[in-house]
Protein backbone atom coordinates (compact mmCIF):
# COMPACT_ATOMS: atom_id res chain seq x y z
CA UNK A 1 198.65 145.34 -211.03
CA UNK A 2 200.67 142.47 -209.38
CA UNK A 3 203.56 141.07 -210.52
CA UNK A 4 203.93 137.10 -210.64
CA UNK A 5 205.62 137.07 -207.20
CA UNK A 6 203.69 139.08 -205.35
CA UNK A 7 200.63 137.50 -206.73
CA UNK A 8 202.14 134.28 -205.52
CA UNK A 9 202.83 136.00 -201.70
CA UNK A 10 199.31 137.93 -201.86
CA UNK A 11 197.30 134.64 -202.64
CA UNK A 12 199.41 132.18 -200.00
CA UNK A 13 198.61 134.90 -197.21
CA UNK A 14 195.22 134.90 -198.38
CA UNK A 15 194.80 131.28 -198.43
CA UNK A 16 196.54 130.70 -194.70
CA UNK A 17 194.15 133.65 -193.40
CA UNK A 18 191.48 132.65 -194.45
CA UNK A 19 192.23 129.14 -192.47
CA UNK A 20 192.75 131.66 -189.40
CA UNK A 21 190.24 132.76 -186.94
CA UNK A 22 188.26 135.88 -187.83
CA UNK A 23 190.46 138.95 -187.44
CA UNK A 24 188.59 140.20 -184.62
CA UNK A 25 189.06 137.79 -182.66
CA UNK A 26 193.02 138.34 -183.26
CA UNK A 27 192.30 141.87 -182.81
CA UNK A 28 194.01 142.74 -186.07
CA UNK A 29 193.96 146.27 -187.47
CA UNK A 30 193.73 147.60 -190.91
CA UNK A 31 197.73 147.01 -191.20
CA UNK A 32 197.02 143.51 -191.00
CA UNK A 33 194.35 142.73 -193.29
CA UNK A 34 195.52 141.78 -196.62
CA UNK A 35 193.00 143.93 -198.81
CA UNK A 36 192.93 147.93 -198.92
CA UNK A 37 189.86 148.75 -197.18
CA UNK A 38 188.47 152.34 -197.70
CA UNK A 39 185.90 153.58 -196.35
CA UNK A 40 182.97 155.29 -198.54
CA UNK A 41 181.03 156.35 -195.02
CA UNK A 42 180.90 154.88 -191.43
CA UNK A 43 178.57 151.77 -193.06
CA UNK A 44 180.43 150.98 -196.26
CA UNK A 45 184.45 150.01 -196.99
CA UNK A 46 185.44 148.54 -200.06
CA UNK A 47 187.80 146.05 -200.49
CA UNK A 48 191.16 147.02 -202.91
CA UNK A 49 193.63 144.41 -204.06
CA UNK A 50 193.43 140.90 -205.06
CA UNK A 51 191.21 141.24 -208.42
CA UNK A 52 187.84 142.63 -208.35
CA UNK A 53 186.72 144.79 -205.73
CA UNK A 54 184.30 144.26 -202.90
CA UNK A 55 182.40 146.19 -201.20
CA UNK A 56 180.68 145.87 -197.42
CA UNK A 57 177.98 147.47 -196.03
CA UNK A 58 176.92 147.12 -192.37
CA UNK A 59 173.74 148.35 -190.22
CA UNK A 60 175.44 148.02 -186.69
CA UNK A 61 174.56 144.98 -186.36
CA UNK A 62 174.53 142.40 -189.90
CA UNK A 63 176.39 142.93 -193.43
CA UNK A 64 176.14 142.73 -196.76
CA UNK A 65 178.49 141.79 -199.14
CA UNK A 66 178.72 142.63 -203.23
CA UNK A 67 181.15 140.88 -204.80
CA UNK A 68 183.67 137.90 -203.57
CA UNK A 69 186.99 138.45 -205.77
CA UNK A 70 188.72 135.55 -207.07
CA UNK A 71 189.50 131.91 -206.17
CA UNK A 72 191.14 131.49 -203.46
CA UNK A 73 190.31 134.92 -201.37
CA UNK A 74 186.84 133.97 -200.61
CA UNK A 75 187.81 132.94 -196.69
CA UNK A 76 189.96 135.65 -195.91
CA UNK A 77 187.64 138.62 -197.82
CA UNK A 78 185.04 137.15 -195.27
CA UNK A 79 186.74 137.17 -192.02
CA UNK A 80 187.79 140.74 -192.99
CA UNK A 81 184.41 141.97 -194.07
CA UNK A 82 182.73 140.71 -190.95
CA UNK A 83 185.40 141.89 -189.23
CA UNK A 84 184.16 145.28 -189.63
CA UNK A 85 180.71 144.69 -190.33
CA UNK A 86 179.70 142.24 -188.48
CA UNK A 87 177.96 138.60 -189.46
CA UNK A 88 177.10 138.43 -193.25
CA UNK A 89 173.08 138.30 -193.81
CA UNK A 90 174.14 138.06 -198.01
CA UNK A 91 176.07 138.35 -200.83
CA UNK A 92 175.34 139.83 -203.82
CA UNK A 93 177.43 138.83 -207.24
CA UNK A 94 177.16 141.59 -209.59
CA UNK A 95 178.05 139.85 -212.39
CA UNK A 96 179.80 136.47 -213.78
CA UNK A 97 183.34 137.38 -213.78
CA UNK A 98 185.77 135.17 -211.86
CA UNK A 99 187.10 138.49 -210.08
CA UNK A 100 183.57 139.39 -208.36
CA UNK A 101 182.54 135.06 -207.93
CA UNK A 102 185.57 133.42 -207.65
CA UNK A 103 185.34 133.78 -203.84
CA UNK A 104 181.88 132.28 -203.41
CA UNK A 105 182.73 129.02 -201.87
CA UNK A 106 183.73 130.59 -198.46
CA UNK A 107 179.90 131.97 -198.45
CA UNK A 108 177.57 129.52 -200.14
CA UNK A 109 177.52 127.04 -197.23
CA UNK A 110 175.71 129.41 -194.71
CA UNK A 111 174.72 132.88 -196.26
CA UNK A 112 172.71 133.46 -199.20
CA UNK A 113 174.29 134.15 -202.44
CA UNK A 114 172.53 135.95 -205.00
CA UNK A 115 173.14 137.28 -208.30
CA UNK A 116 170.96 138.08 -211.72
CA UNK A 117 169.76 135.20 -213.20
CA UNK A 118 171.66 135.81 -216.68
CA UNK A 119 174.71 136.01 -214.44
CA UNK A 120 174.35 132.19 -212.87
CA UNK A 121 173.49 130.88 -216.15
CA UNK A 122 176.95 132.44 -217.49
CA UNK A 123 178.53 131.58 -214.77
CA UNK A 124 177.35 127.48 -214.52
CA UNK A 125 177.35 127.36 -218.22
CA UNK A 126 181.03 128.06 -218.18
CA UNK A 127 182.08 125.44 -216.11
CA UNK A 128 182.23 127.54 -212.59
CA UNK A 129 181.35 125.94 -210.12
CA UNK A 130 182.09 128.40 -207.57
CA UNK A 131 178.11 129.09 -207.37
């Protein structure tokens, strides 16, 4: 749980990475990214911190990603997840909360997004336009 100030820090670095070029192309290391990423096996992390969690799962070559956090993250949780996974092929929203589609904007211009229909239709009849 975050207090208000590191809240505050947590989503300014978030928002001036994700302006940045992808971390490996900075050659950053896991002390540098600004979620806790854990691996599950050698093709999946997920993504700690920051609301929600995210998961990534890569072939070698393309990812997929489930779940984009909240508002504001979306840029940074992708340079990170293709930083160890490689290019994004999709994402996949679990569900309507803000905390799994609040980062959706940093995705929907070039990857697919998908999620259950129930889930858009919650999520666009509430006003989000983060879809």
């Amino acid at each position: 749980m975050f207090n208000r100030r590191e809240f505050s820090s947590t989503l300014a670095l978030a928002a001036a990475a994700g302006m940045a070029l992808p971390r490996q192309l900075l050659g950053l290391t896991q002390q540098d990214t600004v979620f806790d990423w854990r691996p599950i096996n050698e093709r999946m992390r997920a993504a700690y911190g920051a609301g929600g969690n995210a998961l990534v799962v890569s072939d070698g070559g393309r990812s997929l990603l489930i779940d984009c956090k909240n508002a504001g993250f979306g840029g940074v949780l992708r340079a990170e997840a293709e930083a160890f996974g490689g290019p994004l092929a999709h994402v996949v929203n679990t569900h309507h909360h803000g905390d799994h589609i609040g980062g959706n904007p940093a995705f929907t211009g070039d990857v697919p997004v998908v999620g259950q229909a129930r889930g858009v239709a919650r999520a666009t009849e509430g006003g989000n336009s983060t879809l």
